[in-house]
C-alpha atoms as a PDB file:
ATOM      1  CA  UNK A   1     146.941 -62.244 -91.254  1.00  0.00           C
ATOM      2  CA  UNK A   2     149.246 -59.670 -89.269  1.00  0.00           C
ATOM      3  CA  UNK A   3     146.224 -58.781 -87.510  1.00  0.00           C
ATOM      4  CA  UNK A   4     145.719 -62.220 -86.365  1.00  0.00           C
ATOM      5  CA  UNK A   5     149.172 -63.167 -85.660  1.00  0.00           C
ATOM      6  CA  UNK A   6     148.985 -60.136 -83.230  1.00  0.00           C
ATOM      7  CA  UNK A   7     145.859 -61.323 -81.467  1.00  0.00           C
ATOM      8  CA  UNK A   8     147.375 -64.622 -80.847  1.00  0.00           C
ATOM      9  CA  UNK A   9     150.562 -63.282 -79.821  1.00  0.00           C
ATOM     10  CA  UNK A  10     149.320 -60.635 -77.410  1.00  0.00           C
ATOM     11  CA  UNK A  11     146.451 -63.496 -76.177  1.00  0.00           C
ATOM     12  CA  UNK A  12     149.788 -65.737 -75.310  1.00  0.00           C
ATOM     13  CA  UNK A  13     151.026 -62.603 -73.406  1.00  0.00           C
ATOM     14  CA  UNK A  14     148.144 -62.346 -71.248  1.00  0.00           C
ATOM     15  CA  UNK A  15     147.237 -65.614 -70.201  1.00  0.00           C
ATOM     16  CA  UNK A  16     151.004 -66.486 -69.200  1.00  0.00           C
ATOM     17  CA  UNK A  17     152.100 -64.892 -66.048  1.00  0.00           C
ATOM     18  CA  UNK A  18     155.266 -63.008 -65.840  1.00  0.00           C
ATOM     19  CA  UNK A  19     158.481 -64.935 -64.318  1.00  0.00           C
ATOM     20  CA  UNK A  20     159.580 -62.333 -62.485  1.00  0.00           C
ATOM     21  CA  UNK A  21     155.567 -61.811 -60.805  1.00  0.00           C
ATOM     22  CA  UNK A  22     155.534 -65.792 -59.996  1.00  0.00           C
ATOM     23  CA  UNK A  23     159.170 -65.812 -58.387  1.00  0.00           C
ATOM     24  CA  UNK A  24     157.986 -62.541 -56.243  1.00  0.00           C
ATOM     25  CA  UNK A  25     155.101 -64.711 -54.796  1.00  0.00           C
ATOM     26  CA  UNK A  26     156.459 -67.617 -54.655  1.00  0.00           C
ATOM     27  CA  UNK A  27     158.665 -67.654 -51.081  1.00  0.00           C
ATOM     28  CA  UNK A  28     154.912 -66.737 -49.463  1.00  0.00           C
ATOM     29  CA  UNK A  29     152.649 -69.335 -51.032  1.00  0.00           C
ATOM     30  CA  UNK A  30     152.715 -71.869 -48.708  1.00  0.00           C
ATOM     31  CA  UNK A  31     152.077 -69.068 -45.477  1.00  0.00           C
ATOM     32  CA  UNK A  32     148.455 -69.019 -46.349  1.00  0.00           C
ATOM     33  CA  UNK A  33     145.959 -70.974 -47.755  1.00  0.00           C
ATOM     34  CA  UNK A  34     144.926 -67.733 -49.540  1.00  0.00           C
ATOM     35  CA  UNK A  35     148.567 -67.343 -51.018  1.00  0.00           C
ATOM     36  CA  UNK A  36     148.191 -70.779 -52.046  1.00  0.00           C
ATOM     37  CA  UNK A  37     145.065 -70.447 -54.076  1.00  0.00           C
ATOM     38  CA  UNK A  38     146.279 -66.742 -56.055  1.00  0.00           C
ATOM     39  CA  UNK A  39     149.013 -68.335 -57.122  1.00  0.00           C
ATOM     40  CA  UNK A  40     147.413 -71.677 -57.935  1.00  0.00           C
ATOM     41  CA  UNK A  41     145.036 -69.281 -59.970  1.00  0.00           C
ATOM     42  CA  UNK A  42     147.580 -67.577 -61.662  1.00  0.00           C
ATOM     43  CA  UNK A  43     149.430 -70.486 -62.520  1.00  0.00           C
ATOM     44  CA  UNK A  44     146.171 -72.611 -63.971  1.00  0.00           C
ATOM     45  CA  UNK A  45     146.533 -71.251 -67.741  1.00  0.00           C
ATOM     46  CA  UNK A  46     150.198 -72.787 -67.959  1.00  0.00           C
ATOM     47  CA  UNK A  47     149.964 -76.175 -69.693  1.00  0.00           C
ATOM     48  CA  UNK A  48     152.729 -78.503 -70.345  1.00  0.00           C
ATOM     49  CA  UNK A  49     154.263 -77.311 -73.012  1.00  0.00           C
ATOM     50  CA  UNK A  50     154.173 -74.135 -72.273  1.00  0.00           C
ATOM     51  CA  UNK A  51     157.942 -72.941 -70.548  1.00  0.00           C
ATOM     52  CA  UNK A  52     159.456 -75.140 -68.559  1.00  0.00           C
ATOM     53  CA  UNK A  53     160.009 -73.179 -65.543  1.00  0.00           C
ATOM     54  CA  UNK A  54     156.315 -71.504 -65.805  1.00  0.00           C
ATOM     55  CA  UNK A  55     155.155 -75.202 -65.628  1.00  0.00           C
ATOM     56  CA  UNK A  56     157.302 -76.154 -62.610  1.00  0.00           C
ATOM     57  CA  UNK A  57     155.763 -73.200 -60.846  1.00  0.00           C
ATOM     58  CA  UNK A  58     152.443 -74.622 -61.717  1.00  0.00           C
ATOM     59  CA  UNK A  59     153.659 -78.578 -60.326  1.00  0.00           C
ATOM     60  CA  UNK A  60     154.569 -76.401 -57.465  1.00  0.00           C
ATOM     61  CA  UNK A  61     151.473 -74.456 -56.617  1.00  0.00           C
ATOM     62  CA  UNK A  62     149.677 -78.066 -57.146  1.00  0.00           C
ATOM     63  CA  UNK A  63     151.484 -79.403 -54.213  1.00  0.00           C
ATOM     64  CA  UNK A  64     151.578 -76.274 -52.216  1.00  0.00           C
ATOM     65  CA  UNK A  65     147.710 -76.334 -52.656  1.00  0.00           C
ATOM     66  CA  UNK A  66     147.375 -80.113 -52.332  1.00  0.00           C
ATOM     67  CA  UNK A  67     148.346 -79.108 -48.217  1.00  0.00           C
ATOM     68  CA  UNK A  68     145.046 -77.234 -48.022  1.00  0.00           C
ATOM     69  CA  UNK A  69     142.651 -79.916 -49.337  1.00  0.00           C
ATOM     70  CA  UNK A  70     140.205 -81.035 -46.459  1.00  0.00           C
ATOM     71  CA  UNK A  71     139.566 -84.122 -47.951  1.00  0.00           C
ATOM     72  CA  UNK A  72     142.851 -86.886 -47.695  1.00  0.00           C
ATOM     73  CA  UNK A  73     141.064 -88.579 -51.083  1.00  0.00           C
ATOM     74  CA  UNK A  74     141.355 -85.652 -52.950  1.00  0.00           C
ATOM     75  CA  UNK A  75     144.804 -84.030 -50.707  1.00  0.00           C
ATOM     76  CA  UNK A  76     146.842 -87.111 -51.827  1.00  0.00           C
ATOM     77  CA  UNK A  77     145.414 -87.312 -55.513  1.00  0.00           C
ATOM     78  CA  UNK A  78     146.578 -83.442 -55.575  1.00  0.00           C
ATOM     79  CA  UNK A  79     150.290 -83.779 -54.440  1.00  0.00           C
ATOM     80  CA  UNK A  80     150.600 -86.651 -56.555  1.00  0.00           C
ATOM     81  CA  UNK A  81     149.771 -85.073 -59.669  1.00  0.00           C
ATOM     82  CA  UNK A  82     151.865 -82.010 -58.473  1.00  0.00           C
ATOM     83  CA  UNK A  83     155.027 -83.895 -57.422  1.00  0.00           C
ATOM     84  CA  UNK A  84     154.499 -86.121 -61.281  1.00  0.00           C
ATOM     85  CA  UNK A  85     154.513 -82.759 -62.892  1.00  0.00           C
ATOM     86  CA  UNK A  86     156.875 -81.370 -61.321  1.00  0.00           C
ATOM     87  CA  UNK A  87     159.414 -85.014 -61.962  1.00  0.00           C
ATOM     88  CA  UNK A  88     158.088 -84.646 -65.559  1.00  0.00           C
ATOM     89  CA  UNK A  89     159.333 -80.674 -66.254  1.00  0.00           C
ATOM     90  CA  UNK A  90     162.533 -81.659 -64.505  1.00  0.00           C
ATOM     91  CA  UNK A  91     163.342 -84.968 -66.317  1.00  0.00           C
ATOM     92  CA  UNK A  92     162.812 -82.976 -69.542  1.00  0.00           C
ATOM     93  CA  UNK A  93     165.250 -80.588 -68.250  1.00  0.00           C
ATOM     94  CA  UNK A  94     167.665 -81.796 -65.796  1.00  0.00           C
ATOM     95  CA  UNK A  95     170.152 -79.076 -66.241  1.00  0.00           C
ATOM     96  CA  UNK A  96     167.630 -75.735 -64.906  1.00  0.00           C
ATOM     97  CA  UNK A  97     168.587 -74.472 -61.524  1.00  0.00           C
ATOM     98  CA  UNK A  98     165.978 -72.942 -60.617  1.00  0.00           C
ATOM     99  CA  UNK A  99     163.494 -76.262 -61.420  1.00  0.00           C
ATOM    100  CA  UNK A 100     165.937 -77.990 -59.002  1.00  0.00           C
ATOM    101  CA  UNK A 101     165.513 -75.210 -56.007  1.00  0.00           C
ATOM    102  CA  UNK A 102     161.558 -75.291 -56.596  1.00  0.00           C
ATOM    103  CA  UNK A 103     162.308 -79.213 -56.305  1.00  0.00           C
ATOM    104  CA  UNK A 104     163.969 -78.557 -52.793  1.00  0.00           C
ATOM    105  CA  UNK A 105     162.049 -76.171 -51.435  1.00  0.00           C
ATOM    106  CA  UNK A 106     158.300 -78.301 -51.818  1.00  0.00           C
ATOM    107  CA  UNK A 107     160.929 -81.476 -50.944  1.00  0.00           C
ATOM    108  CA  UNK A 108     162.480 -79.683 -47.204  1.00  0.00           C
ATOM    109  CA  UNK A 109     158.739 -78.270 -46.128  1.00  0.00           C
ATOM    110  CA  UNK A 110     156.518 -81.800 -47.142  1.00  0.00           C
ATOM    111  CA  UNK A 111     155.684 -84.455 -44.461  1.00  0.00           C
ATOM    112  CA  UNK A 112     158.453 -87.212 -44.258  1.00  0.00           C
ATOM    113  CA  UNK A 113     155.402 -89.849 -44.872  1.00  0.00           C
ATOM    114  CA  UNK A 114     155.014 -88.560 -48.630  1.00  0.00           C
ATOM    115  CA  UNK A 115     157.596 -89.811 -49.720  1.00  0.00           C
ATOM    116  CA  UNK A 116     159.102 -87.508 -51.270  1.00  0.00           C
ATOM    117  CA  UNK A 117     162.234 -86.344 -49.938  1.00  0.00           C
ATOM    118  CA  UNK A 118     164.818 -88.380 -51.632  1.00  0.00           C
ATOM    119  CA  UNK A 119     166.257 -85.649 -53.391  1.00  0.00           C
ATOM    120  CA  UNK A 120     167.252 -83.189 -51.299  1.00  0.00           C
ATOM    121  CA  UNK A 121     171.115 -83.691 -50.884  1.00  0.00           C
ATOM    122  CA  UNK A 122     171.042 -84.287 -55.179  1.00  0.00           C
ATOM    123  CA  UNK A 123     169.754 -81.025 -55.448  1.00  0.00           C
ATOM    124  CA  UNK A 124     171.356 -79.347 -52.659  1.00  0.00           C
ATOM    125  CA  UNK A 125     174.534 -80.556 -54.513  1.00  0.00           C
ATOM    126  CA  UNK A 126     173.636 -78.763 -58.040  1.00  0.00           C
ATOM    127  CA  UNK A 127     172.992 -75.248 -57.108  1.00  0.00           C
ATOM    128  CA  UNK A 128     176.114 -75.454 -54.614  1.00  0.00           C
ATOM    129  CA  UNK A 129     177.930 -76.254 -57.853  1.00  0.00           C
ATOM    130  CA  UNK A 130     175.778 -74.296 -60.658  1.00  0.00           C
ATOM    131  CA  UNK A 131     175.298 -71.059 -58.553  1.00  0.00           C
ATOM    132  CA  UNK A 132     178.454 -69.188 -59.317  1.00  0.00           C
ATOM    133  CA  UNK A 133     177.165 -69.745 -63.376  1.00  0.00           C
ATOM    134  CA  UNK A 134     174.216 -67.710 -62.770  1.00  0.00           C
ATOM    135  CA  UNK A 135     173.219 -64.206 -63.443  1.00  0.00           C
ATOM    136  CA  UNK A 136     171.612 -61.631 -62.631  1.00  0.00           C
ATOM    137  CA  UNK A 137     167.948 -61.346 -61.423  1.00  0.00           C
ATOM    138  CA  UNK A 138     168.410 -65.469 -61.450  1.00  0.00           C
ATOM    139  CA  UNK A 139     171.469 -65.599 -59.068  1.00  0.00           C
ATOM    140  CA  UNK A 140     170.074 -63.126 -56.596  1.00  0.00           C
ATOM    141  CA  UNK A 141     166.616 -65.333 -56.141  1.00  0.00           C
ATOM    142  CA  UNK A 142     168.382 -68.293 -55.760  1.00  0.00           C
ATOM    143  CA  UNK A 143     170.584 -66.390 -53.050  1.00  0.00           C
ATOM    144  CA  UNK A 144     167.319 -65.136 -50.995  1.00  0.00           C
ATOM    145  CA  UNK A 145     166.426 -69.153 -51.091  1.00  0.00           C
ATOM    146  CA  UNK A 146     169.142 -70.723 -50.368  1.00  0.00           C
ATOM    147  CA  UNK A 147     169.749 -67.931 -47.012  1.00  0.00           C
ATOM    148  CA  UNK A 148     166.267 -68.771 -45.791  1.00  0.00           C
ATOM    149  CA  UNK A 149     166.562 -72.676 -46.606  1.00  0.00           C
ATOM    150  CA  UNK A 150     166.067 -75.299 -44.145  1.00  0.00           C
ATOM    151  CA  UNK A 151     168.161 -77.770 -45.930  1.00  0.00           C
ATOM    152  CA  UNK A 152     171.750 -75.754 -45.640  1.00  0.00           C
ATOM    153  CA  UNK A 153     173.419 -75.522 -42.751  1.00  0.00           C
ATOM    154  CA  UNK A 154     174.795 -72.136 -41.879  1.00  0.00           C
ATOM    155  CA  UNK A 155     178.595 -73.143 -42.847  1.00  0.00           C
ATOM    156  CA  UNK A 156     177.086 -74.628 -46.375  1.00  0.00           C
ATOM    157  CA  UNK A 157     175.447 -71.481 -47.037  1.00  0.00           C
ATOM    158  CA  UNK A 158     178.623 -69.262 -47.167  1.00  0.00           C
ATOM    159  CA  UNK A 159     178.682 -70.094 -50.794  1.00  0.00           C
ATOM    160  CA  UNK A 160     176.102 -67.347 -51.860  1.00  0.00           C
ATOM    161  CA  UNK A 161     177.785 -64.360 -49.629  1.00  0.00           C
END
């Protein structure tokens, strides 16, 4: 029984990607299409239940990769499904930072026509607020974002320095 317990535990281990590997990547996924794709790959084991944040990376590499489809059919069926993941794993945790920055940063980089912009300022508003709370490894990703974010001004970013 041990034995098993281990297998399944160490299986869990292997198929999830580290946090800390996915928030390296993430600032350079949508530079390539190849970027996109590793880190759609990584990301396809994570299913809904699974962490929160691991499956608001995966909402995210769905729209990130949704910008690389060829076909408009199959490029709008992809950032749909990413953006109702990604609305899903934030609804059922309103409160995470760092769902609400992967929020802005697909929301400041998509195409006006999507849609999908309306939250910007909302979430803009909560790390401004919730980023003095944070530590650690955390605070300092969220710092490297918000520096190279098109959504604060220069004057609005002083908050993180």
């Amino acid at each position: 029984m041990k034995l098993l317990f281990s297998l399944l535990l160490w299986i869990n281990f292997a198929v999830n990607p580290d946090l800390a590997a996915i928030r390296k990547m993430y600032p350079d996924v949508a530079k390539s299409e190849a970027n996109a794709k590793e880190f759609t790959e990584k990301l396809a084991g994570i299913a809904n239940s699974d962490e929160k944040i691991l499956v608001a990376y995966k909402a995210a590499s769905i729209l990130v990769d949704s910008k690389f489809e060829s076909l408009i059919g199959s490029k709008i069926s992809r950032f749909k499904e990413g953006a109702k993941l990604l609305e899903a794993t934030l609804k059922s945790d309103p409160n995470n930072i760092e769902i609400r920055m992967i929020r802005l940063s697909i929301q400041e980089d998509v195409p006006g026509i999507t849609g999908y912009k309306k939250n910007i300022k909302e979430d803009k508003k909560f790390i401004t607020t919730h980023y003095a709370e944070q530590s650690g490894a955390l605070k300092e990703y969220l710092k490297d974002f918000v520096l190279q974010s098109k959504s604060f001004s220069e004057k609005e970013k002083q908050f993180v320095k």
